[in-house]
N, C-alpha and C. Protein backbone atom coordinates (compact mmCIF):
# COMPACT_ATOMS: atom_id res chain seq x y z
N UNK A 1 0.85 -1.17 0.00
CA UNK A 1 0.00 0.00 0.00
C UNK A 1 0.90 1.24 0.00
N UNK A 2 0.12 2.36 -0.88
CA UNK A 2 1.00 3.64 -0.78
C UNK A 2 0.29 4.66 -0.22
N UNK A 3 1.38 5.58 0.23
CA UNK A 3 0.40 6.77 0.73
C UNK A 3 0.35 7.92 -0.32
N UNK A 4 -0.73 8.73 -0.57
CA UNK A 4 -1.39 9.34 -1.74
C UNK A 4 -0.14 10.03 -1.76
N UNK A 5 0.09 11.01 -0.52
CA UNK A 5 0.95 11.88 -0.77
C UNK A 5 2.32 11.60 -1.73
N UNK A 6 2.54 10.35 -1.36
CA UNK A 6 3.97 9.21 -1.72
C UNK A 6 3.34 9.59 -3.24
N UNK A 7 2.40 9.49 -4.29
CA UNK A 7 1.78 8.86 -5.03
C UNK A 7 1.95 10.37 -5.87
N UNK A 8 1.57 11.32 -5.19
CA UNK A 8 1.69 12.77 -6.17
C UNK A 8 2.78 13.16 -5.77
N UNK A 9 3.91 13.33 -5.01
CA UNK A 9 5.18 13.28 -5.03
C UNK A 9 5.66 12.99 -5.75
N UNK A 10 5.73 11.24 -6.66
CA UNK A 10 6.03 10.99 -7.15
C UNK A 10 5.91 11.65 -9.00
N UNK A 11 4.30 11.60 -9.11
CA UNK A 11 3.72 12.41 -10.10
C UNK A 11 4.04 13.64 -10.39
N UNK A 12 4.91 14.62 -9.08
CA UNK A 12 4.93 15.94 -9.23
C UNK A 12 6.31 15.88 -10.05
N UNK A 13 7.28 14.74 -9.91
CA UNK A 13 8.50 14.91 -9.94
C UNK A 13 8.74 14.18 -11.18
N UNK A 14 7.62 14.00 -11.98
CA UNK A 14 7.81 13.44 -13.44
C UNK A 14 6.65 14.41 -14.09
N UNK A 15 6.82 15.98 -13.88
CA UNK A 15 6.11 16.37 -14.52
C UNK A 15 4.98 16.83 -14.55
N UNK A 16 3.90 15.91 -14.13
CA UNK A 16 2.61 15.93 -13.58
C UNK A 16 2.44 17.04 -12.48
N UNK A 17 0.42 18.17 -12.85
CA UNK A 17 0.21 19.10 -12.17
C UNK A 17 -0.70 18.58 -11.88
N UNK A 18 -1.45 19.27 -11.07
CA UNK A 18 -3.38 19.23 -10.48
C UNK A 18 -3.39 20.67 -11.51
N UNK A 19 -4.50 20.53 -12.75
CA UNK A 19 -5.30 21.49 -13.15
C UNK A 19 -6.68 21.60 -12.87
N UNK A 20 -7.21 20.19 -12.45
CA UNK A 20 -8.87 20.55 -12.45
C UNK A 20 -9.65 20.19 -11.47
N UNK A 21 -10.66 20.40 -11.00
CA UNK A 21 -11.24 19.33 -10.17
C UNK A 21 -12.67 18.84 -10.49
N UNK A 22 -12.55 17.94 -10.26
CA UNK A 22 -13.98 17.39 -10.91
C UNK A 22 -14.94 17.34 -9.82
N UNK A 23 -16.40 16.89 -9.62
CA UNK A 23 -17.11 16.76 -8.52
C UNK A 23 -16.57 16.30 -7.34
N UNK A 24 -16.91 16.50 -6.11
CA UNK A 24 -16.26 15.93 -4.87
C UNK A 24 -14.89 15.76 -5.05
N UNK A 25 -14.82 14.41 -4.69
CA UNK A 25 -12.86 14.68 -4.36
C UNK A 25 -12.17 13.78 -5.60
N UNK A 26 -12.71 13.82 -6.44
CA UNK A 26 -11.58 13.75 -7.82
C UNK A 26 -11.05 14.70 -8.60
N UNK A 27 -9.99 14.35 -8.89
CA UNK A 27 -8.79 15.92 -9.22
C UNK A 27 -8.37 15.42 -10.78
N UNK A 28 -8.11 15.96 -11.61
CA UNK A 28 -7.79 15.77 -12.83
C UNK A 28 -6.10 16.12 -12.66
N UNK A 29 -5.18 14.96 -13.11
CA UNK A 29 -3.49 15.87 -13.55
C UNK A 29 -3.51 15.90 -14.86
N UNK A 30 -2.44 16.41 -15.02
CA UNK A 30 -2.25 16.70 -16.53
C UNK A 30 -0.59 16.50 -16.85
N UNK A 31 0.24 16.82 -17.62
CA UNK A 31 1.13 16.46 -17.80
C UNK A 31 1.31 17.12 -19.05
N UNK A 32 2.26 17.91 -19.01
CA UNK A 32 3.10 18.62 -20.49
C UNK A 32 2.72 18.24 -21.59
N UNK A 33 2.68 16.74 -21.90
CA UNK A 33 2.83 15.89 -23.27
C UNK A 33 0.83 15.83 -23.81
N UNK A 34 0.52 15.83 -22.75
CA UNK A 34 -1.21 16.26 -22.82
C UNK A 34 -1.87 14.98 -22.37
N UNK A 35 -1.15 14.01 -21.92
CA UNK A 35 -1.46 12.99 -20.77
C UNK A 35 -2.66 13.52 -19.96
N UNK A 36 -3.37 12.69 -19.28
CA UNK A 36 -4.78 13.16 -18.44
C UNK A 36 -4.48 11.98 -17.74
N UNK A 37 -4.88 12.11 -16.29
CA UNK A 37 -5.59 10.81 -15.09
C UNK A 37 -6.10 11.80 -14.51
N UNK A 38 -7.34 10.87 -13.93
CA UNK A 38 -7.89 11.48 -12.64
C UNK A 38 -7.71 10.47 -11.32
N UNK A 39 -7.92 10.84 -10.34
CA UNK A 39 -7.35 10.92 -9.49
C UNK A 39 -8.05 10.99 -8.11
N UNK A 40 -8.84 10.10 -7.36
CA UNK A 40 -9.50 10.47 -6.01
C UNK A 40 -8.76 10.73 -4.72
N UNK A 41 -9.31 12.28 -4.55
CA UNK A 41 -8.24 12.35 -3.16
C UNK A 41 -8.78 12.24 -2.26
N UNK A 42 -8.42 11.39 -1.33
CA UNK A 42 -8.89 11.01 0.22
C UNK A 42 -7.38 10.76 1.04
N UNK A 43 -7.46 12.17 1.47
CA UNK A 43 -6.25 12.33 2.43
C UNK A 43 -6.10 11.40 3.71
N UNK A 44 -5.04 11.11 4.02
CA UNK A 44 -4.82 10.21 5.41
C UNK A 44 -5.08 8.75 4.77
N UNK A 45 -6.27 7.99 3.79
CA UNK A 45 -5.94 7.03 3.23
C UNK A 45 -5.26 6.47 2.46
N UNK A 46 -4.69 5.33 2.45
CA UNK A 46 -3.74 4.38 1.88
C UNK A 46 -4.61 4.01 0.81
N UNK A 47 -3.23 4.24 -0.59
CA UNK A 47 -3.96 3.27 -1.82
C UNK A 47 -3.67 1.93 -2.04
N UNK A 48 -4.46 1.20 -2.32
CA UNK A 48 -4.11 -0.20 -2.36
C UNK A 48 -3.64 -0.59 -3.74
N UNK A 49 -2.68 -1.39 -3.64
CA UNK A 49 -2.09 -2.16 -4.48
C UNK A 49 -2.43 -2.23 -5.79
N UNK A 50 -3.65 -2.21 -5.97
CA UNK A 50 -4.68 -2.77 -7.48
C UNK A 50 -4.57 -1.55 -8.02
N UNK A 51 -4.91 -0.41 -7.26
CA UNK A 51 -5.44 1.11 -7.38
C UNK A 51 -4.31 1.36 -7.74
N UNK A 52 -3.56 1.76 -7.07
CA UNK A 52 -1.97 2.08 -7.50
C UNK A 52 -1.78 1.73 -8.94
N UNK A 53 -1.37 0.37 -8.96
CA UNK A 53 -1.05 -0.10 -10.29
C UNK A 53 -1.64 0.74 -11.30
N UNK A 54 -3.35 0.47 -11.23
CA UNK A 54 -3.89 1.22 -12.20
C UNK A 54 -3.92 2.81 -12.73
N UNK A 55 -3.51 3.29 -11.63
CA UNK A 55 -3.11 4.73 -11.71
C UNK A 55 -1.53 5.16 -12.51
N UNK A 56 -0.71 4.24 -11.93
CA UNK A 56 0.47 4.37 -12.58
C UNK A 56 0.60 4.06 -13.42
N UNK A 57 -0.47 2.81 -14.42
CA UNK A 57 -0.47 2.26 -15.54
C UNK A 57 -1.30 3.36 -16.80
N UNK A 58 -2.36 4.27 -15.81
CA UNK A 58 -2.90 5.17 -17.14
C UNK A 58 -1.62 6.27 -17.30
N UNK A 59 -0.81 6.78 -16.32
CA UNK A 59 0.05 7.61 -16.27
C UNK A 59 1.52 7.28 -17.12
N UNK A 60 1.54 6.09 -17.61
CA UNK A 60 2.75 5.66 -18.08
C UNK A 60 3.87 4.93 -17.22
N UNK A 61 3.75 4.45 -16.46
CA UNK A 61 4.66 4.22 -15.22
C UNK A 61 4.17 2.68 -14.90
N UNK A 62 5.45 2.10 -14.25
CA UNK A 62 5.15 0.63 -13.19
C UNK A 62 5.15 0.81 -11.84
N UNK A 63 4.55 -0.10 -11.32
CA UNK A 63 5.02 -0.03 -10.25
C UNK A 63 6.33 -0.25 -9.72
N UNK A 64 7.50 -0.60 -10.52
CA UNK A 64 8.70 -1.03 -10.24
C UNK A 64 9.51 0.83 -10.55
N UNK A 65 8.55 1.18 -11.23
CA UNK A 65 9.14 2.95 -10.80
C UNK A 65 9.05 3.44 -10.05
N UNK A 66 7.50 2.82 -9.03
CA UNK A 66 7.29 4.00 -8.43
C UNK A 66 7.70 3.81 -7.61
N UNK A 67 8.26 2.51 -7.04
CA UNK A 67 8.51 1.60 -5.60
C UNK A 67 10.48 1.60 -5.95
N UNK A 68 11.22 2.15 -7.04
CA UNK A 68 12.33 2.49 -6.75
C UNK A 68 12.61 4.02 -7.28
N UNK A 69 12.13 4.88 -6.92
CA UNK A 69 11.97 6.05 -7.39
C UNK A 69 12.94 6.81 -6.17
């Protein structure tokens, strides 16, 4: 499990901004190249494993990046 913060840290430092926000607590990033994810923020919770993956997988990334980054 990761912690979100761990998760846009990571995102901030390959590029990736927060431009938008969508209803409630999903956030749109964006990325230079014109890349899009969204993104649910729920602070203080841990993302799980599956979630992760899938987030790092629309973003271009493994988990073997994000876990030796």
């Amino acid at each position: 499990m990761a912690k979100l913060r761990d998760l846009l840290a990571f995102l901030r430092a390959k590029g990736w901004s927060e431009y938008r926000h969508e209803n409630g607590s999903h956030r749109v990033w964006g990325h230079p190249d014109g890349r899009q994810i969204t993104i649910a923020i729920h602070p203080g919770k841990e993302i799980d494993r599956p979630t992760l993956a899938k987030i790092l997988k629309q973003a271009g990334y493994s988990l073997k990046e994000f876990w030796n980054r």
